[in-house]
C-alpha atoms as a PDB file:
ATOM      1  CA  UNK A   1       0.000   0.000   0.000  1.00  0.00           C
ATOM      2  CA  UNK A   2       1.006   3.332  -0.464  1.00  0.00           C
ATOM      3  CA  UNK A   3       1.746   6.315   2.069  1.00  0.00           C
ATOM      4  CA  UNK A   4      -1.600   7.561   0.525  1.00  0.00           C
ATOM      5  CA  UNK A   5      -3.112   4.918   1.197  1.00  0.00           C
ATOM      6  CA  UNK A   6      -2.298   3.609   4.586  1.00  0.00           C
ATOM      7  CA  UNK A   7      -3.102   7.775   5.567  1.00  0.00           C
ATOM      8  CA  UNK A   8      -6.746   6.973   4.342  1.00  0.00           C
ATOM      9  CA  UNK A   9      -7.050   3.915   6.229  1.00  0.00           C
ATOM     10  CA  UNK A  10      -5.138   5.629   9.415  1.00  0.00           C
ATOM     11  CA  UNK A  11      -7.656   8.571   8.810  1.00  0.00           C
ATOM     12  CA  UNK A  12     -10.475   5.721   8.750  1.00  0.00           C
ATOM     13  CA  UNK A  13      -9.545   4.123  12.183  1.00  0.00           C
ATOM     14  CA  UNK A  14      -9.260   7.476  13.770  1.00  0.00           C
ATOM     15  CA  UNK A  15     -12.774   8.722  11.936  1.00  0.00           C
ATOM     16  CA  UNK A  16     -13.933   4.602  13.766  1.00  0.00           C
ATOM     17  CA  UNK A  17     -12.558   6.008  17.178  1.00  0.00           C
ATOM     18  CA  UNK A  18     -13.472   9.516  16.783  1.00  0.00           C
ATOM     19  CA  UNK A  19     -17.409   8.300  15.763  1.00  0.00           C
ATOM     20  CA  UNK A  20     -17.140   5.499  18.699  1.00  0.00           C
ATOM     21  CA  UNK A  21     -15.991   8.408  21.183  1.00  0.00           C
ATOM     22  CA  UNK A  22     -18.686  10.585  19.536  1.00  0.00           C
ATOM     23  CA  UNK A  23     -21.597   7.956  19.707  1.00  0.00           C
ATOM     24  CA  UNK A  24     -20.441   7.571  23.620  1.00  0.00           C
ATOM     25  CA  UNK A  25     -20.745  10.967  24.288  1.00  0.00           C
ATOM     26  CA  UNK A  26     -24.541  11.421  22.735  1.00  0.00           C
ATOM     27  CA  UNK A  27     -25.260   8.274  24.792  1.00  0.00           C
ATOM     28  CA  UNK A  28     -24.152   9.859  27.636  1.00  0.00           C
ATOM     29  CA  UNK A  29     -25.131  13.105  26.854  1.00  0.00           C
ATOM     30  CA  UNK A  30     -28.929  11.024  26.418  1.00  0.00           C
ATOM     31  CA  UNK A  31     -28.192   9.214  29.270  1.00  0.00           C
ATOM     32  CA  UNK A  32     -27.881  12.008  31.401  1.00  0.00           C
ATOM     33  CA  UNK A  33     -30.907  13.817  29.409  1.00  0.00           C
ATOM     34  CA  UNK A  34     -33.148  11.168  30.371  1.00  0.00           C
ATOM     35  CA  UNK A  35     -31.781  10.709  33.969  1.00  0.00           C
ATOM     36  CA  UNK A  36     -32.532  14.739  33.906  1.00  0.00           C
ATOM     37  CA  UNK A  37     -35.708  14.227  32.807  1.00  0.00           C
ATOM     38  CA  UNK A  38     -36.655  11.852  34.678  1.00  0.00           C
ATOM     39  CA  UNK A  39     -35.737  13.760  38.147  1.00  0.00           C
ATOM     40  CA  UNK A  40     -37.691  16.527  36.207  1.00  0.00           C
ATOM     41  CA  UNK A  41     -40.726  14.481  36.482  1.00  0.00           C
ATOM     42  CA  UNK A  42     -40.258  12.899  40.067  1.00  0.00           C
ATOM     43  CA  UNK A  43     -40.180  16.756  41.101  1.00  0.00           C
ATOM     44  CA  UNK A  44     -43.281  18.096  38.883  1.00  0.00           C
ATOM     45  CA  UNK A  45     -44.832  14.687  40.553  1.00  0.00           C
ATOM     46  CA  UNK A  46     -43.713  15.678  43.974  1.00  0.00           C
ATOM     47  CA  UNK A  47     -44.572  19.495  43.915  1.00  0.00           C
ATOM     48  CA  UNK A  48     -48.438  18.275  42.526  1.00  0.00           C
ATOM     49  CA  UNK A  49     -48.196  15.846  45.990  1.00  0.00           C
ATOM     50  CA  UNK A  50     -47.353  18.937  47.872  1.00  0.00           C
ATOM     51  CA  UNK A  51     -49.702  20.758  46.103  1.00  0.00           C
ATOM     52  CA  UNK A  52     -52.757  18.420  47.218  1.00  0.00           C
ATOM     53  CA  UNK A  53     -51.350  17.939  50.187  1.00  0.00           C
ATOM     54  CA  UNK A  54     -51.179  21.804  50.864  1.00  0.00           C
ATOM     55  CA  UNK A  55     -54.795  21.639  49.808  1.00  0.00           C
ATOM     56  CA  UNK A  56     -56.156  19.423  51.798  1.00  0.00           C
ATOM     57  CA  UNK A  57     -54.259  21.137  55.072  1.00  0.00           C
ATOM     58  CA  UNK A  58     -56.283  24.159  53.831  1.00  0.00           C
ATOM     59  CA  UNK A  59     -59.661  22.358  53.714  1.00  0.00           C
ATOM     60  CA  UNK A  60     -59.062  20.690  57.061  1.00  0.00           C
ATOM     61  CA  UNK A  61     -57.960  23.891  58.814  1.00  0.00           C
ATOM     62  CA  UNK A  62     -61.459  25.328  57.005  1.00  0.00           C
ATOM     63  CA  UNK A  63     -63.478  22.295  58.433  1.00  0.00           C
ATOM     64  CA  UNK A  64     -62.005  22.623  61.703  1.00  0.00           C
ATOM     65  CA  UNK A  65     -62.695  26.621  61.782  1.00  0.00           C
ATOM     66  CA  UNK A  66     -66.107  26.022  60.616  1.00  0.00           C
ATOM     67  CA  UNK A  67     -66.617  22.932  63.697  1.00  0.00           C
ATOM     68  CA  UNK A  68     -65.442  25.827  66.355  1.00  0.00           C
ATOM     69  CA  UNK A  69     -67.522  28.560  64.742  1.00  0.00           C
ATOM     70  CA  UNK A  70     -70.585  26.237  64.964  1.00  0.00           C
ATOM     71  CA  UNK A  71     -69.615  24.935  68.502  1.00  0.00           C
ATOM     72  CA  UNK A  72     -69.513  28.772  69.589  1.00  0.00           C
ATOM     73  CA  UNK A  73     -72.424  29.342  67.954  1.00  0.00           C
ATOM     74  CA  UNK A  74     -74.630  27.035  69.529  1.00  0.00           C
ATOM     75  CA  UNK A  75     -72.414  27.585  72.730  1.00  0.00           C
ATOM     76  CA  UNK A  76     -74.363  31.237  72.209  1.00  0.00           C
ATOM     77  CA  UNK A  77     -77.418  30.164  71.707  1.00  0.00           C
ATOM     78  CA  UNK A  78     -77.780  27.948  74.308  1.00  0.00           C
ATOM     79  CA  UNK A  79     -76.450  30.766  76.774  1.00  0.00           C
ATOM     80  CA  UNK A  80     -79.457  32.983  74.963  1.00  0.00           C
ATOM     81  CA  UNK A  81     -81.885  30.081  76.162  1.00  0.00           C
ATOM     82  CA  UNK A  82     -80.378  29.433  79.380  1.00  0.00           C
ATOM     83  CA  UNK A  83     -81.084  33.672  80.110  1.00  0.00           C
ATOM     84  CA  UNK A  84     -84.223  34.105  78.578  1.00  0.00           C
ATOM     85  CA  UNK A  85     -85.804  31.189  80.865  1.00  0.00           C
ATOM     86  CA  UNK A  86     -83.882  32.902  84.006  1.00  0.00           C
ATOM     87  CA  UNK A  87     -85.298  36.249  82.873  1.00  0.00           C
ATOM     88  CA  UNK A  88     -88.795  34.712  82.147  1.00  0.00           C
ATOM     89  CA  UNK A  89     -88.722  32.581  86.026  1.00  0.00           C
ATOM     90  CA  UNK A  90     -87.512  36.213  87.465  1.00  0.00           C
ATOM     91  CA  UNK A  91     -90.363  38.068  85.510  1.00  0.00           C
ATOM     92  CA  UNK A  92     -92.936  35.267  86.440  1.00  0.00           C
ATOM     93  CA  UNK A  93     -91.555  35.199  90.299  1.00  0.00           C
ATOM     94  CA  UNK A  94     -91.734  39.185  90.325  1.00  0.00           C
ATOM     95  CA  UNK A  95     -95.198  39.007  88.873  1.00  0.00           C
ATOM     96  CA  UNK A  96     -96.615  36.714  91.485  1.00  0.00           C
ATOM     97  CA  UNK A  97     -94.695  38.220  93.989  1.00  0.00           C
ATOM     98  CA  UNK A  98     -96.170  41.834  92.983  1.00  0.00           C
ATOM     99  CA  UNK A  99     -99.846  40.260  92.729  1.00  0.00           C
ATOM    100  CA  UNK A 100    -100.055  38.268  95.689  1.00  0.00           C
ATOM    101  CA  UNK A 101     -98.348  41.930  97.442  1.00  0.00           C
ATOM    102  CA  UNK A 102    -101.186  43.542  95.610  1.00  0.00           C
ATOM    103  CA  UNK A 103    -103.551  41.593  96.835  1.00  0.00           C
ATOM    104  CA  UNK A 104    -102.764  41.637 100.605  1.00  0.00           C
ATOM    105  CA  UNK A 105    -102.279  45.735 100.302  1.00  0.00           C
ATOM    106  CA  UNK A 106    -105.885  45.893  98.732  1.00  0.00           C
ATOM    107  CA  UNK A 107    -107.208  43.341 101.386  1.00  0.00           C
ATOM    108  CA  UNK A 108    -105.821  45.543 104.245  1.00  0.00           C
ATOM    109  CA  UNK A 109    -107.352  48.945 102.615  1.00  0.00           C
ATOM    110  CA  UNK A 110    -110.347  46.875 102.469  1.00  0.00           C
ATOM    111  CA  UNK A 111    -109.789  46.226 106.179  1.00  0.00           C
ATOM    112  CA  UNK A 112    -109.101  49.820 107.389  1.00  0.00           C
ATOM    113  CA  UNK A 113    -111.753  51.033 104.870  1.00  0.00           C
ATOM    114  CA  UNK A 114    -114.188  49.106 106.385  1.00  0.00           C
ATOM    115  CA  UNK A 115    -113.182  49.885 110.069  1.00  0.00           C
ATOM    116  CA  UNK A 116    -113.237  53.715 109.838  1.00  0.00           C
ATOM    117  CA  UNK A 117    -117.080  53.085 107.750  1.00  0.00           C
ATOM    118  CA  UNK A 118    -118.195  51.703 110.872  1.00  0.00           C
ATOM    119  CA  UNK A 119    -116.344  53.672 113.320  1.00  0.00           C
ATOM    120  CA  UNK A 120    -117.952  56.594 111.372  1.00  0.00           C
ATOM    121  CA  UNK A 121    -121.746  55.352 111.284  1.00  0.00           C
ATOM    122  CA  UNK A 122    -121.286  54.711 114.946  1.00  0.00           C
ATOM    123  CA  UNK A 123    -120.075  58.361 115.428  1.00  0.00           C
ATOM    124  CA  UNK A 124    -122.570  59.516 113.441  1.00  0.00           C
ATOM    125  CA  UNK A 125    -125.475  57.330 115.214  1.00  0.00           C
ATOM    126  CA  UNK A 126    -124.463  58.237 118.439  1.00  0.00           C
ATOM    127  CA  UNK A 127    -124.360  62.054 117.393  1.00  0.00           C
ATOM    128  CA  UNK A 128    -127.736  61.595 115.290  1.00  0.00           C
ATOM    129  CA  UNK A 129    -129.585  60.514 119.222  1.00  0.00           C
END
């Protein structure tokens, strides 16, 4: 073979080890594009996770507001109740208790009335003699 020759096939051997080394480096180059991507996608998948997750906290800290507000709520209304029946006892006790005073006030007018009447027919029968 000539010099020429044996260049051409030197040249072909290094264009064999050149295009190997080349053809490793895509492969890596893919290699790590893939592994790249693929940690891409665990962490997409990951943030959505934390992103539910996130949700969820929100709805249970709303469920859990909306329990206490209801619990205070009908904490309130129960205290309304409890009052108004104290208040309406009080009224009712006041009531009778003003009546039944009423009563014995008018029955002792009645009393005195009734006394001076005849204390003042018996003056006036005595006088009228």
């Amino acid at each position: 073979m000539s010099d020429a020759g044996q260049i051409f096939v030197a040249d072909k051997g290094e264009a064999d080890q050149k295009g190997k080394k080349d053809t490793k480096k895509i492969e890596q180059t893919v290699d790590f594009l893939n592994e790249t991507q693929q940690r891409a996608v665990a962490a997409y998948t990951a943030y959505l996770e934390a992103q539910r997750q996130l949700e969820e906290a929100y709805k249970e800290q709303e469920r859990q507001a909306n329990n206490v507000y209801n619990e205070v709520v009908e904490q309130a209304r129960k205290s309304c109740e409890e009052s108004i029946t104290q208040a309406r006892k009080a009224f009712e006790s006041s009531v009778t208790r003003s009546l039944r005073i009423n009563d014995e006030t008018e029955l002792k007018a009645r009393e005195s009335r009734n006394e001076t009447l005849e204390r003042t027919w018996a003056v006036f029968i005595k006088a009228s003699k």
